[in-house]
N, C-alpha and C. Protein backbone atom coordinates (compact mmCIF):
# COMPACT_ATOMS: atom_id res chain seq x y z
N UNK A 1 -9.97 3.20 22.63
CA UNK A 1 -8.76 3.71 22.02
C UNK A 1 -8.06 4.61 23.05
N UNK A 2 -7.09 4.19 23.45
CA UNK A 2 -6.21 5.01 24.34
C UNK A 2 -5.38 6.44 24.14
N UNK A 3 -5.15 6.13 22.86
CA UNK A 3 -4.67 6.98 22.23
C UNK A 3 -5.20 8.42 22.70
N UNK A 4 -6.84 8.33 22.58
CA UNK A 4 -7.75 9.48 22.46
C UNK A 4 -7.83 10.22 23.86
N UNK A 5 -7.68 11.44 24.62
CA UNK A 5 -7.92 11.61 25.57
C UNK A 5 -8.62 13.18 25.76
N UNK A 6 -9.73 13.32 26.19
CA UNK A 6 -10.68 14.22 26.61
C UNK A 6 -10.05 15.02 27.00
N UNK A 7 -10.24 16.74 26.89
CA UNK A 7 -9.82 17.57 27.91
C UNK A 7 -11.09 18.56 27.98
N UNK A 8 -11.04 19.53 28.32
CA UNK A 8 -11.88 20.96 28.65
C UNK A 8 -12.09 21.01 27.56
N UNK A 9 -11.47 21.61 26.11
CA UNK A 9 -11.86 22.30 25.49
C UNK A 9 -11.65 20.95 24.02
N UNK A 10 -11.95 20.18 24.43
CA UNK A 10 -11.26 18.99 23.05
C UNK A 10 -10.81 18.15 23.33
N UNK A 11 -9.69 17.33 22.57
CA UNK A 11 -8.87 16.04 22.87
C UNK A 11 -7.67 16.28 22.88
N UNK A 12 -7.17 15.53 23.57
CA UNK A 12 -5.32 15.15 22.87
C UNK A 12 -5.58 13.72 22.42
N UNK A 13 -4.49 13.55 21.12
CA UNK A 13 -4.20 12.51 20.33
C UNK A 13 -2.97 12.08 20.36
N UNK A 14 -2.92 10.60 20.88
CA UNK A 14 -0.54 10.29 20.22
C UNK A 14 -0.81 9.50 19.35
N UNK A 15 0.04 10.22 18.32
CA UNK A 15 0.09 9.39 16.82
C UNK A 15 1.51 9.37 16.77
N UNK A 16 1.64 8.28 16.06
CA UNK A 16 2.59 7.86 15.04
C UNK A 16 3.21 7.92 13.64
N UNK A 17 3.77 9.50 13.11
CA UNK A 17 3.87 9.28 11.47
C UNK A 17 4.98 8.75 10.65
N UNK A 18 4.27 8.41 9.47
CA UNK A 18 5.42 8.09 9.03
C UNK A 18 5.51 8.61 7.30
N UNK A 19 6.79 9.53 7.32
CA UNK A 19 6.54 10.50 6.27
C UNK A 19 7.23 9.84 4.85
N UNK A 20 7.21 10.59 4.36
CA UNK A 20 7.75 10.31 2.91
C UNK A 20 6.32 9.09 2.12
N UNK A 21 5.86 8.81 2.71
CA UNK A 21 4.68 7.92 2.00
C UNK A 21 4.21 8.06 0.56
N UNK A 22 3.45 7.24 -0.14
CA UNK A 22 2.77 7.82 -1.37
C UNK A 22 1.38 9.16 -1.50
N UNK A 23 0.82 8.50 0.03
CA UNK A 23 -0.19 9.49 0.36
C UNK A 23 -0.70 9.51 1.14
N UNK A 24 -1.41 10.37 2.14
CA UNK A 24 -1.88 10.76 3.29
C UNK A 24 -2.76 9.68 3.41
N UNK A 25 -2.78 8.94 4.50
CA UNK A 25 -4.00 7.80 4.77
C UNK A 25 -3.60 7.79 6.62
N UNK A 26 -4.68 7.59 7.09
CA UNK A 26 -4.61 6.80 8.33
C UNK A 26 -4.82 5.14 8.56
N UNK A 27 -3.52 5.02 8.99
CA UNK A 27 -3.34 3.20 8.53
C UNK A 27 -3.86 2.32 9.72
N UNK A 28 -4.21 2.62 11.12
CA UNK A 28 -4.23 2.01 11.70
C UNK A 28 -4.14 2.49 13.03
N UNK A 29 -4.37 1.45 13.60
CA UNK A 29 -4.07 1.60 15.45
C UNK A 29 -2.77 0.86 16.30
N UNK A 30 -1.24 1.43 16.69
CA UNK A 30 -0.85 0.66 17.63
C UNK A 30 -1.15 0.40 18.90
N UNK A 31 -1.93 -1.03 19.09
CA UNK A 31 -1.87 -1.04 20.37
C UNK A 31 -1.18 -1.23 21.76
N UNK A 32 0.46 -1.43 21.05
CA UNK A 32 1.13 -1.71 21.75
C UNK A 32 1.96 -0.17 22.33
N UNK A 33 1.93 0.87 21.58
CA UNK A 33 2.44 1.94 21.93
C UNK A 33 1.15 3.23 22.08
N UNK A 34 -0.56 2.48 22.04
CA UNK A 34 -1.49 3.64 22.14
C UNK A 34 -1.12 4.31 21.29
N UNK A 35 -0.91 4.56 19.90
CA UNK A 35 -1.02 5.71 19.00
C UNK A 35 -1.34 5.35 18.06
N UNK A 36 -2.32 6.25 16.72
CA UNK A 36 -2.57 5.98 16.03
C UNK A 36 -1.39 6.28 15.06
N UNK A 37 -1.65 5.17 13.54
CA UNK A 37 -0.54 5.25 12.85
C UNK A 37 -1.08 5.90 11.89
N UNK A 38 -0.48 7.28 11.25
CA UNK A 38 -0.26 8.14 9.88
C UNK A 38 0.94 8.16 9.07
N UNK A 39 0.58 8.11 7.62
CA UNK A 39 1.36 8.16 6.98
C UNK A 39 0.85 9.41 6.39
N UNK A 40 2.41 9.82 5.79
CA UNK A 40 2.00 11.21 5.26
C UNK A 40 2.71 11.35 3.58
N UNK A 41 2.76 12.35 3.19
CA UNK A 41 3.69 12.45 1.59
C UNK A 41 4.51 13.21 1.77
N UNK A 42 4.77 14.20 2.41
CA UNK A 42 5.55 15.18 3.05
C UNK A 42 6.93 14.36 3.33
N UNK A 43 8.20 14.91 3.57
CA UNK A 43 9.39 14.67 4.06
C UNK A 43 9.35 15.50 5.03
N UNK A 44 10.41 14.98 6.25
CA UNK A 44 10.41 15.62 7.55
C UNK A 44 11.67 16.66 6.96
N UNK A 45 11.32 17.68 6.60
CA UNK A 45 12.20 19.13 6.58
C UNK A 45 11.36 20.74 6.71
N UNK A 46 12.02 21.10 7.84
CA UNK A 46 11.75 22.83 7.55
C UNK A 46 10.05 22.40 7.75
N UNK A 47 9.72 21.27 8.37
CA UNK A 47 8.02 21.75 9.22
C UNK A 47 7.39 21.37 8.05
N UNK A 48 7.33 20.70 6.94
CA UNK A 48 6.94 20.51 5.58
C UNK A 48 5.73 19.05 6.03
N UNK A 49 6.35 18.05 7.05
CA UNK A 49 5.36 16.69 7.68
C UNK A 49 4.62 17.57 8.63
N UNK A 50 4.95 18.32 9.42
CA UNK A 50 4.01 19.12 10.50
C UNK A 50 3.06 19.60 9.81
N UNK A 51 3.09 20.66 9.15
CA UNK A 51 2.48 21.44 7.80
C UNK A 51 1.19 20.56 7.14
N UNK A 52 1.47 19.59 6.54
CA UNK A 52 0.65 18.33 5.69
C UNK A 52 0.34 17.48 7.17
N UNK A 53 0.75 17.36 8.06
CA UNK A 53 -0.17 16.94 9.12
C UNK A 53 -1.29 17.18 9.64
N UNK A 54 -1.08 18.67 10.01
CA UNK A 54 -2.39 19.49 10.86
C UNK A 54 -3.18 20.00 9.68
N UNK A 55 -3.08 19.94 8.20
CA UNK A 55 -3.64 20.50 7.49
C UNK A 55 -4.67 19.07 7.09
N UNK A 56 -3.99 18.07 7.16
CA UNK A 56 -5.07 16.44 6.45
C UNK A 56 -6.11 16.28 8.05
N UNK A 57 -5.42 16.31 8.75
CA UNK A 57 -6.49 16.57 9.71
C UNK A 57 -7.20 17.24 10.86
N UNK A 58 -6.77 18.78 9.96
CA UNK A 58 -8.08 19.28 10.25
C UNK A 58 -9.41 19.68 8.98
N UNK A 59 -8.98 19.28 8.19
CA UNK A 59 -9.91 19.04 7.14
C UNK A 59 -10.61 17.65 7.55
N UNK A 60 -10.05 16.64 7.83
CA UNK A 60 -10.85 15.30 8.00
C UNK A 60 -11.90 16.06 9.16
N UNK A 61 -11.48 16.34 10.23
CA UNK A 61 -12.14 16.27 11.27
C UNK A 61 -13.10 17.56 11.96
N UNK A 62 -12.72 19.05 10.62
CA UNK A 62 -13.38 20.24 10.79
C UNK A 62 -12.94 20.48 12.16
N UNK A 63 -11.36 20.48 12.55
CA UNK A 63 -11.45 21.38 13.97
C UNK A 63 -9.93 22.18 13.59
N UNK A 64 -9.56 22.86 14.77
CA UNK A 64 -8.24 23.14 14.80
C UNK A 64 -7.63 22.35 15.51
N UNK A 65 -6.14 22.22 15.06
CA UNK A 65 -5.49 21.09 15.44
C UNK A 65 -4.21 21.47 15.86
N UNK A 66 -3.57 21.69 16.57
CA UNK A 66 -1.63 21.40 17.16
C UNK A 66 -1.20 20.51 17.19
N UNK A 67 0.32 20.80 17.51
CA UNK A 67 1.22 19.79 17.69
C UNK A 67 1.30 20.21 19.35
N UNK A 68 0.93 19.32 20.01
CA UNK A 68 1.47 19.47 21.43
C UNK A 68 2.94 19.40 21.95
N UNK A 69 3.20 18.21 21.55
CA UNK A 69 4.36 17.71 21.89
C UNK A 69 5.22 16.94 20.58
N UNK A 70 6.77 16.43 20.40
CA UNK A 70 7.08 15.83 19.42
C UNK A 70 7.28 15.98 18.03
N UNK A 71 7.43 17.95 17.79
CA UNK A 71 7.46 18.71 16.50
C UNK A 71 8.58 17.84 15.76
N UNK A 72 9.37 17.55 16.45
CA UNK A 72 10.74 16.82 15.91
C UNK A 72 10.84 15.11 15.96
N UNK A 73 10.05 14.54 16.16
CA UNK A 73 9.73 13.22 16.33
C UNK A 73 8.89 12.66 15.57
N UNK A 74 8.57 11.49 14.79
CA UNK A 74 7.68 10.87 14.47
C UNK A 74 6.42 10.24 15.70
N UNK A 75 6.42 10.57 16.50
CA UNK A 75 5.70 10.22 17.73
C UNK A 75 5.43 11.80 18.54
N UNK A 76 3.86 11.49 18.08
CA UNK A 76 3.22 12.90 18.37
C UNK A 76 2.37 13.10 19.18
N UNK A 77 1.81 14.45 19.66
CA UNK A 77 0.73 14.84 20.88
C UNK A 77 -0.02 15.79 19.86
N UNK A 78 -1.33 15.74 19.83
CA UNK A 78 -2.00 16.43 18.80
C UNK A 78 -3.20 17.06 19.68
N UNK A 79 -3.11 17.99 19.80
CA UNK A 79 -5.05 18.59 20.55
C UNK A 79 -5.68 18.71 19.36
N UNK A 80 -6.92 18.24 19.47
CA UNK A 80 -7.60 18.85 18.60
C UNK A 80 -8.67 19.82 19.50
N UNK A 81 -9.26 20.92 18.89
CA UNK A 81 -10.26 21.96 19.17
C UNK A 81 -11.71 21.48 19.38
N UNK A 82 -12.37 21.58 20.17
CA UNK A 82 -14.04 21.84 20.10
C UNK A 82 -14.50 20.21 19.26
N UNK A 83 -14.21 19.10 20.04
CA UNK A 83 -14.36 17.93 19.35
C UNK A 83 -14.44 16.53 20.80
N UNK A 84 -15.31 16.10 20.82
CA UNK A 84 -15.46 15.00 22.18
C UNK A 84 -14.33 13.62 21.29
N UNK A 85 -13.79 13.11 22.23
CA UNK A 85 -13.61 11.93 21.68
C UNK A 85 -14.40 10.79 21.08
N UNK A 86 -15.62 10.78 21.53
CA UNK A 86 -16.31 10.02 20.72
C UNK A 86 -16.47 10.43 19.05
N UNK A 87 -16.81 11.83 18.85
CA UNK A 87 -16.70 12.36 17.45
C UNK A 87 -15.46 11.68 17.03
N UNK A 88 -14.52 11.83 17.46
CA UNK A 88 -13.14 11.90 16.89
C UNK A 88 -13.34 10.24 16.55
N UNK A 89 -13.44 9.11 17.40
CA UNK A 89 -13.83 7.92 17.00
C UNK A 89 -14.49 7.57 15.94
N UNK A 90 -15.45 8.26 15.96
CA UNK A 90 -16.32 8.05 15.13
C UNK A 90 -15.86 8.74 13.25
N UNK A 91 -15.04 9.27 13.03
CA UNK A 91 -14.92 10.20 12.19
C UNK A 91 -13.64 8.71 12.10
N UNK A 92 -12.12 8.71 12.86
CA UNK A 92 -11.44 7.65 12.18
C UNK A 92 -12.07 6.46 11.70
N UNK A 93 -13.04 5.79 12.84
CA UNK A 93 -13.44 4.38 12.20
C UNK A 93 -14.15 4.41 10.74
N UNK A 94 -15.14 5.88 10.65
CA UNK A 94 -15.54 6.07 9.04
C UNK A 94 -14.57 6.41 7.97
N UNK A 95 -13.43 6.56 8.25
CA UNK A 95 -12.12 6.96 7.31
C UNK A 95 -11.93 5.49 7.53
N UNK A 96 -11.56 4.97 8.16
CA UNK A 96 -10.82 3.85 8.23
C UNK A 96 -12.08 2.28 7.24
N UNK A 97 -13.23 2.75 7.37
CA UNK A 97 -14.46 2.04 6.84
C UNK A 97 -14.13 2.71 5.27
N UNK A 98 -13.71 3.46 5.15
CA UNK A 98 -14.31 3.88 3.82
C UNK A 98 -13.19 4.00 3.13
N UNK A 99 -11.56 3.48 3.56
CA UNK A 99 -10.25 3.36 2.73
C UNK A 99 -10.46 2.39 1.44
C-alpha cells in the first residue's frame, strides 16, 4: 500500500474523503491515485469533515492523528502517532474484513 509511509515517530497517510455520506466507513483503496478512500457523515463546513475525520480514526487505530496537508481538500496527508505501518495495515485490512 503506497499510500502508507513510515517516518521517525509514525506514518503519513493520503486519503481520499468523501463527505456528506450516510456513515463513516473506510471503502477502499485507490490504486491509481495511492490513497485510501473515506467516507464520512460530516459536511465540509467550519472543520466539521476534519473534526469527524481525526476523531473515527483515531479511535479505530488508538493513536493521535493530523491533518498534514489538504485541510481544505478532499485529498489528504494524515500522520498518525506512535504506529509502524504494518500495524496500520493490519488494523485497515481487519476493518475492511469485518465491514
Amino acid at each position: 500500500m503506497e499510500a502508507v509511509k513510515n517516518t521517525l515517530d509514525g506514518i503519513i497517510v493520503d486519503i481520499e474523503v468523501s463527505p456528506n455520506s450516510s456513515h463513516f466507513t473506510i471503502s477502499g483503496y485507490n490504486e491509481w491515485r495511492d490513497e485510501i478512500k473515506i467516507n464520512i457523515k460530516s459536511v465540509p463546513q467550519k472543520g466539521k469533515a476534519n473534526q469527524e475525520l481525526i476523531k473515527e480514526l483515531s479511535n479505530l487505530t488508538n493513536c493521535n492523528v493530523e491533518i498534514v496537508s489538504g485541510q481544505k481538500s478532499k485529498h489528504k496527508t494524515l500522520k498518525f502517532y506512535k504506529i509502524s505501518k504494518k500495524e496500520f495495515e493490519d488494523i485497515i485490512k481487519d476493518y475492511l474484513k469485518n465491514k
